[in-house]
PDB file of N, CA and C in Angstrom:
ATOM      1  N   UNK A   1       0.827  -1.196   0.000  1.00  0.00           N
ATOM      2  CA  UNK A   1       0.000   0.000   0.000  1.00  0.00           C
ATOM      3  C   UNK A   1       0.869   1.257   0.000  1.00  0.00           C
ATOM      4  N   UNK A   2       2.368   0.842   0.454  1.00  0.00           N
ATOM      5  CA  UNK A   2       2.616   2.399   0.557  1.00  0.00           C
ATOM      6  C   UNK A   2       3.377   2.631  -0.726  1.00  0.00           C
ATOM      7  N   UNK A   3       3.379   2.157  -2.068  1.00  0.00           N
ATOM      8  CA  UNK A   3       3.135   1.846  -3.393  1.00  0.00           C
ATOM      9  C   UNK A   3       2.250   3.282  -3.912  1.00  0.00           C
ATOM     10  N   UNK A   4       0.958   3.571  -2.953  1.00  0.00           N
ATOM     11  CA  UNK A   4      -0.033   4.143  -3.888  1.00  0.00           C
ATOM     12  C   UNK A   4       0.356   5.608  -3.514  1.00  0.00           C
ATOM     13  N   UNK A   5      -0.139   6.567  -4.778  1.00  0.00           N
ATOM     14  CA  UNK A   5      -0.164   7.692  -4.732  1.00  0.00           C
ATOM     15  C   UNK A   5      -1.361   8.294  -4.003  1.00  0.00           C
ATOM     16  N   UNK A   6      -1.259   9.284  -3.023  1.00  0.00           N
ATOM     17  CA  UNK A   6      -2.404   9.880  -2.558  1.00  0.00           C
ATOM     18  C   UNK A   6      -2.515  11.179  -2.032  1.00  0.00           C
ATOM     19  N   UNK A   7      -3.805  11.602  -2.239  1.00  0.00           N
ATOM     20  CA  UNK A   7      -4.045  12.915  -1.891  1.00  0.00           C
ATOM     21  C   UNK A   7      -5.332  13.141  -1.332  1.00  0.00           C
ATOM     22  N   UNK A   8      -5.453  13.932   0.126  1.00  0.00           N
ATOM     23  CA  UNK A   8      -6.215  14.542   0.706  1.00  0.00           C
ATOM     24  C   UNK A   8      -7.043  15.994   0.107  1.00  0.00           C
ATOM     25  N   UNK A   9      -8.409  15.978   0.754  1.00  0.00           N
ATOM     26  CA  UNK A   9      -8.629  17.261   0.919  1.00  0.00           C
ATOM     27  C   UNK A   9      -9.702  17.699   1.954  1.00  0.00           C
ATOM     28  N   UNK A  10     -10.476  18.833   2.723  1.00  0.00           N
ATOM     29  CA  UNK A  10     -10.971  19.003   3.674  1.00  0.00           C
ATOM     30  C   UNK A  10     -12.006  20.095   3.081  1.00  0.00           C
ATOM     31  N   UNK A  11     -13.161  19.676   2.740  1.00  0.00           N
ATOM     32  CA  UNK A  11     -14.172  20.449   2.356  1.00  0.00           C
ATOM     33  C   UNK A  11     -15.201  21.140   3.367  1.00  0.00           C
ATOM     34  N   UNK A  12     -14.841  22.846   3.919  1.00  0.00           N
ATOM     35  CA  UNK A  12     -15.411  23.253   5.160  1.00  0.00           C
ATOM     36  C   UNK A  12     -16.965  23.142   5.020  1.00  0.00           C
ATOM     37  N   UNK A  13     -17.924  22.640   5.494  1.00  0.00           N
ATOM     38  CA  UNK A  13     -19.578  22.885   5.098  1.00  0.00           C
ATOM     39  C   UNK A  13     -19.916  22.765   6.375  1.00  0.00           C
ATOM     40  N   UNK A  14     -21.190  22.651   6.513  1.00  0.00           N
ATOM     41  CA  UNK A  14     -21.499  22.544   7.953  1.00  0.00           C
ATOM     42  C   UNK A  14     -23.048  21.115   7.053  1.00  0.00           C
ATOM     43  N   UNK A  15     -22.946  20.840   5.995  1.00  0.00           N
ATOM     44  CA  UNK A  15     -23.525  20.030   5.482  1.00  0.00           C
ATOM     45  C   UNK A  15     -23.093  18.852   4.966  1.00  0.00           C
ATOM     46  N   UNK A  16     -21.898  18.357   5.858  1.00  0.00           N
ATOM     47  CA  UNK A  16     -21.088  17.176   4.967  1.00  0.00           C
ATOM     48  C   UNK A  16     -21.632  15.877   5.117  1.00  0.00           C
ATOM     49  N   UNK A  17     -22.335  15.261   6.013  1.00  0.00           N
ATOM     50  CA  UNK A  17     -23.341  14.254   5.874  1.00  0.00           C
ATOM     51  C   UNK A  17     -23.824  14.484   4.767  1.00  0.00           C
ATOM     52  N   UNK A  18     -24.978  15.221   4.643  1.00  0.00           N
ATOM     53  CA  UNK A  18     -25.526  15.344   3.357  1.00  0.00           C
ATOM     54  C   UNK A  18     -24.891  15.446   1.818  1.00  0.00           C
ATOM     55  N   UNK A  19     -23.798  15.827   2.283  1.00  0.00           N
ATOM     56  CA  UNK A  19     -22.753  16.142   0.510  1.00  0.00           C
ATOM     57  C   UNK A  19     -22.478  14.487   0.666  1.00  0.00           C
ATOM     58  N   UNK A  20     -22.124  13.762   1.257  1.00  0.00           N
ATOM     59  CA  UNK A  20     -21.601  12.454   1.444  1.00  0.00           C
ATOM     60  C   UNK A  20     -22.586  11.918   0.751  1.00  0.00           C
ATOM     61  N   UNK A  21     -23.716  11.477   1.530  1.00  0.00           N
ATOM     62  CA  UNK A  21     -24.524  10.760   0.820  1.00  0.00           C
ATOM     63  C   UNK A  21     -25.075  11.266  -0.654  1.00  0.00           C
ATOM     64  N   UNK A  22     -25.169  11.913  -0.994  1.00  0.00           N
ATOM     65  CA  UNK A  22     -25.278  12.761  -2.505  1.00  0.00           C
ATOM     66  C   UNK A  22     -24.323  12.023  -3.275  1.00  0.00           C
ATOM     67  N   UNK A  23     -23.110  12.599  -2.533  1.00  0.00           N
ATOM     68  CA  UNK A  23     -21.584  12.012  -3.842  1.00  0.00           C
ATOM     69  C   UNK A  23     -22.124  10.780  -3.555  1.00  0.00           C
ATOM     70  N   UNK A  24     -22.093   9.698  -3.000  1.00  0.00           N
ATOM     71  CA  UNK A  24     -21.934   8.312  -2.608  1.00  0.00           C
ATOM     72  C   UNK A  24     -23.202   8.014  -3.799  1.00  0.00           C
ATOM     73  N   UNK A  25     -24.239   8.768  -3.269  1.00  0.00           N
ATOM     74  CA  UNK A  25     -25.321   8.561  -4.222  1.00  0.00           C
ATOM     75  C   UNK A  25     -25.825   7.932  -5.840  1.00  0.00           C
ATOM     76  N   UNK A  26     -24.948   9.467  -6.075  1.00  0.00           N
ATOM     77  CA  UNK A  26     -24.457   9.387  -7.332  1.00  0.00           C
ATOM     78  C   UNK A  26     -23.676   8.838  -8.067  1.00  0.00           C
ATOM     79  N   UNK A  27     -22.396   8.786  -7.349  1.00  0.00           N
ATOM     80  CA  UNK A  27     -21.479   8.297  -7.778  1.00  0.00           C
ATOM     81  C   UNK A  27     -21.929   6.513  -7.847  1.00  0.00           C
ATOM     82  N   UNK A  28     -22.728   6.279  -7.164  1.00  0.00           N
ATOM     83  CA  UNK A  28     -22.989   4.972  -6.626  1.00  0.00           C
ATOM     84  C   UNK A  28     -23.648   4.423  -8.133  1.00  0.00           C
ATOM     85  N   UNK A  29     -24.215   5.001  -9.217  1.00  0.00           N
ATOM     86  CA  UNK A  29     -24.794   4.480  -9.946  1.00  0.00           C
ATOM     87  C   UNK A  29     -23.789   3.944 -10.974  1.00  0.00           C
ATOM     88  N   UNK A  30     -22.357   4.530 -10.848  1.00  0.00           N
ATOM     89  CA  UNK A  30     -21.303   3.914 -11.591  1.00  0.00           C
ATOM     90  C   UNK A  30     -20.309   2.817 -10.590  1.00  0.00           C
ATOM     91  N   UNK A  31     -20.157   3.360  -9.605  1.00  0.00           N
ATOM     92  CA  UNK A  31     -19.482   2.508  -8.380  1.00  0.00           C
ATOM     93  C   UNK A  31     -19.929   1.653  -7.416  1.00  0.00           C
ATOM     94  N   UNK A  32     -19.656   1.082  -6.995  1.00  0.00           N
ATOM     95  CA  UNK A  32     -20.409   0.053  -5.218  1.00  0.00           C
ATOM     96  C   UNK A  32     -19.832   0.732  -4.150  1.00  0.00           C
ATOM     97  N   UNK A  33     -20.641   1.680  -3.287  1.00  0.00           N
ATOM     98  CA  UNK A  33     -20.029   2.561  -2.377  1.00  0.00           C
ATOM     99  C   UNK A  33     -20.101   1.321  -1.153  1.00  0.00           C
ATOM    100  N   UNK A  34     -19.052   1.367  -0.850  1.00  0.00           N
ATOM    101  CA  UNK A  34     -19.180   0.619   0.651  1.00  0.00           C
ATOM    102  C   UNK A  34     -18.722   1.275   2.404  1.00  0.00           C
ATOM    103  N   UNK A  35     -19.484   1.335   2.679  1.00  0.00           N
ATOM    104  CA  UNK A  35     -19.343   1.478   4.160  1.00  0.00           C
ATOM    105  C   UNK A  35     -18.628   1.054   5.183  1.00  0.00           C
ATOM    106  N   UNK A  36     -17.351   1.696   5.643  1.00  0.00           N
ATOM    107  CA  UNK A  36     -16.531   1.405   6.156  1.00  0.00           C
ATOM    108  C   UNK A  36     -16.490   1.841   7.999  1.00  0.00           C
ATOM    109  N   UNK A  37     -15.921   1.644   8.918  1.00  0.00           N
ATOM    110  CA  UNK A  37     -15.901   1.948  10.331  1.00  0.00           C
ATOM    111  C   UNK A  37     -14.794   3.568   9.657  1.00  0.00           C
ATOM    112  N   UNK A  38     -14.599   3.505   8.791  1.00  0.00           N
ATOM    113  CA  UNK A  38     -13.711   4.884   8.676  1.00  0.00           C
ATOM    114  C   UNK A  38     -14.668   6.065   7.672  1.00  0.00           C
ATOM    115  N   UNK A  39     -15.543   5.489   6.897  1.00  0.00           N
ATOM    116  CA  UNK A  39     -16.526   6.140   6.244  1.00  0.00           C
ATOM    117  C   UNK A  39     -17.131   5.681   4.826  1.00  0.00           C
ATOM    118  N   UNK A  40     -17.077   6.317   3.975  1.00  0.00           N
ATOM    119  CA  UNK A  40     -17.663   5.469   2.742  1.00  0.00           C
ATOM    120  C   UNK A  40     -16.853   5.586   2.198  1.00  0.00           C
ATOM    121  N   UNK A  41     -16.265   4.558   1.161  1.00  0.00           N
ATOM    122  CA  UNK A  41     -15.254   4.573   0.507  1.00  0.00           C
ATOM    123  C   UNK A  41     -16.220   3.681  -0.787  1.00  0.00           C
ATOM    124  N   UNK A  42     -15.379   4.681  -1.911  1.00  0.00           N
ATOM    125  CA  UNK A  42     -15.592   4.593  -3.381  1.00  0.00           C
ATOM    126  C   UNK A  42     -14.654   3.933  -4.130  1.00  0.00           C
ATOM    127  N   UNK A  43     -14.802   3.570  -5.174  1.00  0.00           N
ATOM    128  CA  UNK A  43     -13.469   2.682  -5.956  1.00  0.00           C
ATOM    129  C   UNK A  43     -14.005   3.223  -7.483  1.00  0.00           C
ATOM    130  N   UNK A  44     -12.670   3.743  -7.757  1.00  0.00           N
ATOM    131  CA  UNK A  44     -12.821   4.367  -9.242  1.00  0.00           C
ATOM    132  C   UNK A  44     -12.120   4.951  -9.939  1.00  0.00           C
ATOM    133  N   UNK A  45     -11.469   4.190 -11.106  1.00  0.00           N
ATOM    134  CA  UNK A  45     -10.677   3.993 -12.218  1.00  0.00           C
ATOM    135  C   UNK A  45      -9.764   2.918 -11.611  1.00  0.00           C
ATOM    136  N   UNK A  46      -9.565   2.212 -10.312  1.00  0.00           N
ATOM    137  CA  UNK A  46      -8.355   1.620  -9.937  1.00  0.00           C
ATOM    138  C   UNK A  46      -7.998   2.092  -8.912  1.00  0.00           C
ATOM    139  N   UNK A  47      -8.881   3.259  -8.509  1.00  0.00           N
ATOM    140  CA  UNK A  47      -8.292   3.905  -7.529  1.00  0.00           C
ATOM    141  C   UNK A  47      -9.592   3.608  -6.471  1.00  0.00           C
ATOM    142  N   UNK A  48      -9.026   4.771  -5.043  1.00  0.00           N
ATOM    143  CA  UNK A  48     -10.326   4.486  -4.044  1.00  0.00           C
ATOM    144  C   UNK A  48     -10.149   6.513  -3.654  1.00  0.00           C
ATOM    145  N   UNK A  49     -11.451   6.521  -3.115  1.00  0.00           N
ATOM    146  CA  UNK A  49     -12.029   7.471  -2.353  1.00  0.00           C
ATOM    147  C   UNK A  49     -12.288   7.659  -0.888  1.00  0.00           C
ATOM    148  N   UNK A  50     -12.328   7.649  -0.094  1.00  0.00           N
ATOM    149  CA  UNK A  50     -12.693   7.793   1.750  1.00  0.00           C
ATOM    150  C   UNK A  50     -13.544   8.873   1.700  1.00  0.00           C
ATOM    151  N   UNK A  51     -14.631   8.443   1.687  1.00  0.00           N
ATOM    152  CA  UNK A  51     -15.390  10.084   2.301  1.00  0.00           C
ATOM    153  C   UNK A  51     -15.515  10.071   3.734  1.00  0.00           C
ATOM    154  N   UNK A  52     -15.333  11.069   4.762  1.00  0.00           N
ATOM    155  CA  UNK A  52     -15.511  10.892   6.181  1.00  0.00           C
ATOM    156  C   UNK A  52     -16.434  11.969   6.268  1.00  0.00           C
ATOM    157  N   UNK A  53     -17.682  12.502   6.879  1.00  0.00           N
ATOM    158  CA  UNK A  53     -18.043  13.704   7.381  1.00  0.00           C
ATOM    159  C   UNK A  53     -17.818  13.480   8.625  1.00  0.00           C
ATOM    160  N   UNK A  54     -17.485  15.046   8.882  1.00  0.00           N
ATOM    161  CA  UNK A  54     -17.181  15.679  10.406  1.00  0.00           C
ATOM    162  C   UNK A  54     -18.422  16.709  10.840  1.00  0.00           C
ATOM    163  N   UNK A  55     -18.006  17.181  11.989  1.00  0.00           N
ATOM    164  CA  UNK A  55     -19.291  18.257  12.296  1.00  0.00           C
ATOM    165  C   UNK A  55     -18.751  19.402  11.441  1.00  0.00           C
ATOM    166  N   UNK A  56     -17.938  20.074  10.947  1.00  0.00           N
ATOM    167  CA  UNK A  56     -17.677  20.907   9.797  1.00  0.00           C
ATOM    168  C   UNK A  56     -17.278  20.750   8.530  1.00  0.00           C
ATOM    169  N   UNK A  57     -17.034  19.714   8.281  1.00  0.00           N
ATOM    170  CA  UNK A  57     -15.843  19.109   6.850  1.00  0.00           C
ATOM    171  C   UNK A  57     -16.600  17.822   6.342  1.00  0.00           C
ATOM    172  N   UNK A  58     -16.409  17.624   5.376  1.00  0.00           N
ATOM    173  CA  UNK A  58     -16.089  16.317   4.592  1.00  0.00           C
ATOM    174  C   UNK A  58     -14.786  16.834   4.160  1.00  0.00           C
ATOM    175  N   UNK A  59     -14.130  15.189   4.447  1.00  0.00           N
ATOM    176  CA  UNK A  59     -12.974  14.690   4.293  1.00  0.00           C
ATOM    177  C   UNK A  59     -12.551  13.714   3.042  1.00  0.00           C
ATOM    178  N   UNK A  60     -11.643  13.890   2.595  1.00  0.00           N
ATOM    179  CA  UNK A  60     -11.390  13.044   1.060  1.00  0.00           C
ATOM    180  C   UNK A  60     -10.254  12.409   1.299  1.00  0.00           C
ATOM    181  N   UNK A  61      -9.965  11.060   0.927  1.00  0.00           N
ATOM    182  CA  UNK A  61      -8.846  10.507   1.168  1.00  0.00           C
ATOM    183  C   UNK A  61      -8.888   9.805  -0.230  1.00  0.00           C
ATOM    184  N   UNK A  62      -8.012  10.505  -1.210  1.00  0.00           N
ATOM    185  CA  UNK A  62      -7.681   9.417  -2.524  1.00  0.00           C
ATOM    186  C   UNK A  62      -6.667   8.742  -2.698  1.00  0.00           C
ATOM    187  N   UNK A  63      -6.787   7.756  -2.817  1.00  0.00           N
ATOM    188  CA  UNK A  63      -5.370   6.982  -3.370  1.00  0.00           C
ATOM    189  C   UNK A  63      -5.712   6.284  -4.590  1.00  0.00           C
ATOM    190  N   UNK A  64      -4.196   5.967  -5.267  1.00  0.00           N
ATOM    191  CA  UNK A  64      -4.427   4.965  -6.764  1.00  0.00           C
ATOM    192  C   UNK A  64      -2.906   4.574  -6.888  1.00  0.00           C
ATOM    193  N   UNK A  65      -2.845   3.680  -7.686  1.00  0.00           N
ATOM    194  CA  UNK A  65      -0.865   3.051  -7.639  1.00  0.00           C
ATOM    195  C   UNK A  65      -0.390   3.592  -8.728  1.00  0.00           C
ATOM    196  N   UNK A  66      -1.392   4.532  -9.482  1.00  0.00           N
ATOM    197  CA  UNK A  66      -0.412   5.602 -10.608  1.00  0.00           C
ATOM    198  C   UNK A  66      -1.096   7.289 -10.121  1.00  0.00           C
ATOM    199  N   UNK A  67      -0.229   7.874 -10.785  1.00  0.00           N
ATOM    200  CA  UNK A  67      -0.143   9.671 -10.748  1.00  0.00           C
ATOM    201  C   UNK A  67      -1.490   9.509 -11.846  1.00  0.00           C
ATOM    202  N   UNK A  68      -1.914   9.081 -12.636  1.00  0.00           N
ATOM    203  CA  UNK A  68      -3.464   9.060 -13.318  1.00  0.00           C
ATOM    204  C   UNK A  68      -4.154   8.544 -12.965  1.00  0.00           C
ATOM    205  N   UNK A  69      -4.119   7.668 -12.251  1.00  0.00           N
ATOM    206  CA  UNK A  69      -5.261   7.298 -12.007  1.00  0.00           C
ATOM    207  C   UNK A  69      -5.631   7.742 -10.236  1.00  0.00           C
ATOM    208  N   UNK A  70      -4.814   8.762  -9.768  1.00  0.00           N
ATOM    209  CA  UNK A  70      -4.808   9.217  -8.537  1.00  0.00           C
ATOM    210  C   UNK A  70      -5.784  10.942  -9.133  1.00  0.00           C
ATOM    211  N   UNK A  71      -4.856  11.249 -10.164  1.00  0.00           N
ATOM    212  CA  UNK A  71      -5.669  12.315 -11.292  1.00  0.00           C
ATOM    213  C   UNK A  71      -7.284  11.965 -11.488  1.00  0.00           C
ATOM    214  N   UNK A  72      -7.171  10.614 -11.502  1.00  0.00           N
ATOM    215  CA  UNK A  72      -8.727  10.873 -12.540  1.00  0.00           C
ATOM    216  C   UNK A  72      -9.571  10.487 -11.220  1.00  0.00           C
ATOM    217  N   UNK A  73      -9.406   9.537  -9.963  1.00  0.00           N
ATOM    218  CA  UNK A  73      -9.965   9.644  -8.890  1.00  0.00           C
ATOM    219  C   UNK A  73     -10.192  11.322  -8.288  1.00  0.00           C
ATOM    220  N   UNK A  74      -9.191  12.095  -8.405  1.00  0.00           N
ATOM    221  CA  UNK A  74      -9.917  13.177  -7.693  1.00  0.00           C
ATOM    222  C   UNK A  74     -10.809  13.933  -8.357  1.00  0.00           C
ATOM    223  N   UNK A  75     -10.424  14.151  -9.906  1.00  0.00           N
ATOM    224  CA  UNK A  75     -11.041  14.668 -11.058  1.00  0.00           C
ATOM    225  C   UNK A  75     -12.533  14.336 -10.902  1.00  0.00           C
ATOM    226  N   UNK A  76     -13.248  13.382 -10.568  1.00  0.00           N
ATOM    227  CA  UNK A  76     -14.518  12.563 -10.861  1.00  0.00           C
ATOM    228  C   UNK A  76     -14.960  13.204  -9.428  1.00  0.00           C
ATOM    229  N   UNK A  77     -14.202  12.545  -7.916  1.00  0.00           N
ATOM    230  CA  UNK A  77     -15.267  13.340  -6.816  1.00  0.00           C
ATOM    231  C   UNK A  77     -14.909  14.336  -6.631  1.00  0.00           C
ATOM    232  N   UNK A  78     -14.079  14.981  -6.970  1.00  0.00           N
ATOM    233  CA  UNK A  78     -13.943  16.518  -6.854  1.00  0.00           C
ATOM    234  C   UNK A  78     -14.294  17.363  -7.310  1.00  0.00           C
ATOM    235  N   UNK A  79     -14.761  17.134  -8.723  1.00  0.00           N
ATOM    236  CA  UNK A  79     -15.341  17.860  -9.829  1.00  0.00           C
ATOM    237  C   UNK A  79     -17.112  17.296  -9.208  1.00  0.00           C
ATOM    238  N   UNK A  80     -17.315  16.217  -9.027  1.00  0.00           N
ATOM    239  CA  UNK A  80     -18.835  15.923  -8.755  1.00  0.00           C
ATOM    240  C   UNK A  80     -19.475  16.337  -7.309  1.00  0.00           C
ATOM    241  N   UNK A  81     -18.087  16.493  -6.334  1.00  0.00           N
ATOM    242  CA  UNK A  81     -18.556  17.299  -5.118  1.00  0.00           C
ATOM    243  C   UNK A  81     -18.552  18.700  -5.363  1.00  0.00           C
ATOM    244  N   UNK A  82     -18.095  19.614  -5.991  1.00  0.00           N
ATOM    245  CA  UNK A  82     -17.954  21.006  -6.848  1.00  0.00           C
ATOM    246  C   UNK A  82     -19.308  21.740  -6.913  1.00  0.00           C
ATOM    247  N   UNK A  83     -19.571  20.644  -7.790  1.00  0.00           N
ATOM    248  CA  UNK A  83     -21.143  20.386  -8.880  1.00  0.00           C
ATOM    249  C   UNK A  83     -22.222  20.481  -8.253  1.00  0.00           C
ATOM    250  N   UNK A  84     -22.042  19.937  -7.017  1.00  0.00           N
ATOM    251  CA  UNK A  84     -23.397  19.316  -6.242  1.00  0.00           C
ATOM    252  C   UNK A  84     -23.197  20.878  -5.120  1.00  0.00           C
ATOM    253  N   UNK A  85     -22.102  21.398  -4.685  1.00  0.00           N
ATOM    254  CA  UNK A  85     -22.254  22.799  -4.109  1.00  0.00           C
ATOM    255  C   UNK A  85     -21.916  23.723  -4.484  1.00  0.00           C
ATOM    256  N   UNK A  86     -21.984  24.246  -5.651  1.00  0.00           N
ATOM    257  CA  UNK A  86     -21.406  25.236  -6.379  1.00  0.00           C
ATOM    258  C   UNK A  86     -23.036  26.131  -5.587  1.00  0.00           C
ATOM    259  N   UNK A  87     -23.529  25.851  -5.342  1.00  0.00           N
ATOM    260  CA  UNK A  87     -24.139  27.022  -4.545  1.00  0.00           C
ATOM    261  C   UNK A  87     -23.831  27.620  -3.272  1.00  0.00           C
ATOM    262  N   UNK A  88     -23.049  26.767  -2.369  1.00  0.00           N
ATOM    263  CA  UNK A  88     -22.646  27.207  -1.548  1.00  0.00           C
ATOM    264  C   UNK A  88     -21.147  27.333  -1.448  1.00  0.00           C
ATOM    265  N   UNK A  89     -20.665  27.257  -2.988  1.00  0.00           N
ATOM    266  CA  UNK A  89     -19.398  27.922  -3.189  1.00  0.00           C
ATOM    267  C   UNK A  89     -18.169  26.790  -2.586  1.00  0.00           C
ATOM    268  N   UNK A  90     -18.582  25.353  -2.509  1.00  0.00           N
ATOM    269  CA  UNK A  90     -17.598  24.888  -2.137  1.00  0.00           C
ATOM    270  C   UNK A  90     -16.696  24.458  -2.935  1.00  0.00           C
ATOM    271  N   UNK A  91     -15.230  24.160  -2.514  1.00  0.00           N
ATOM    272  CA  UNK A  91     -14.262  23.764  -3.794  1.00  0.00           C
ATOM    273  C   UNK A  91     -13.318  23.293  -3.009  1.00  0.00           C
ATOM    274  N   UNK A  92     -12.604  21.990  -3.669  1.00  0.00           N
ATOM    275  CA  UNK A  92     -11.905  20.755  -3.311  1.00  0.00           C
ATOM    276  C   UNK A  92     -10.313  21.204  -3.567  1.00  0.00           C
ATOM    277  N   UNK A  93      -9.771  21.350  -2.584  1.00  0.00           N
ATOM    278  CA  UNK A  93      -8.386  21.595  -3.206  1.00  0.00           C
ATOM    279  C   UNK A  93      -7.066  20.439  -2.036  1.00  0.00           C
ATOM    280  N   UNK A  94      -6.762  19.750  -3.642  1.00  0.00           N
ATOM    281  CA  UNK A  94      -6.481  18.431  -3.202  1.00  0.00           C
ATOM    282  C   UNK A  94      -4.556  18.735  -2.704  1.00  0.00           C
ATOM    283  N   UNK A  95      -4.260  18.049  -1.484  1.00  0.00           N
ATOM    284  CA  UNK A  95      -2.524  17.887  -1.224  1.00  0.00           C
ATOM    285  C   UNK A  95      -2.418  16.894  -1.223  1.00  0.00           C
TER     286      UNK A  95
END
């Protein structure tokens, strides 16, 4: 595992339950979201996702065992968590 490329990010809302289940949602009609003791985790392109909500944040944990496919994992929930709050102005900025 320590092979894979990965990158975090910390999305401030005070609605991250709800953004969770949305992304998971959605995303779920291309992926099998599964439910973890750490949160929901997504699998996609090869890669995986961690969504955690907090009482202020959703939390992103991506990993993948290439620099593209670590790219196209954040590209997909980052761009689709964006999407889903571009009203309340939220935006994913991945380390």
């Amino acid at each position: 595992m320590s092979d894979m490329q990965q990158a975090h990010a910390r999305v401030r809302t005070d609605a991250a339950p709800r953004y969770l289940k949305q992304l998971a949602s959605d995303l779920g009609r291309r992926v099998e979201p599964v439910e973890t003791t750490q949160g929901t985790m997504l699998t996609i392109a090869g890669g995986t996702c961690l969504l955690t909500a907090t009482g202020d944040s959703l939390l992103l944990h991506a990993a993948a065992p290439t620099t593209e496919g670590l790219d196209r994992v954040k590209d997909v929930v980052g761009g689709q968590l964006e999407l889903f709050g571009a009203r309340n102005e939220l935006t994913v900025s991945w380390t």
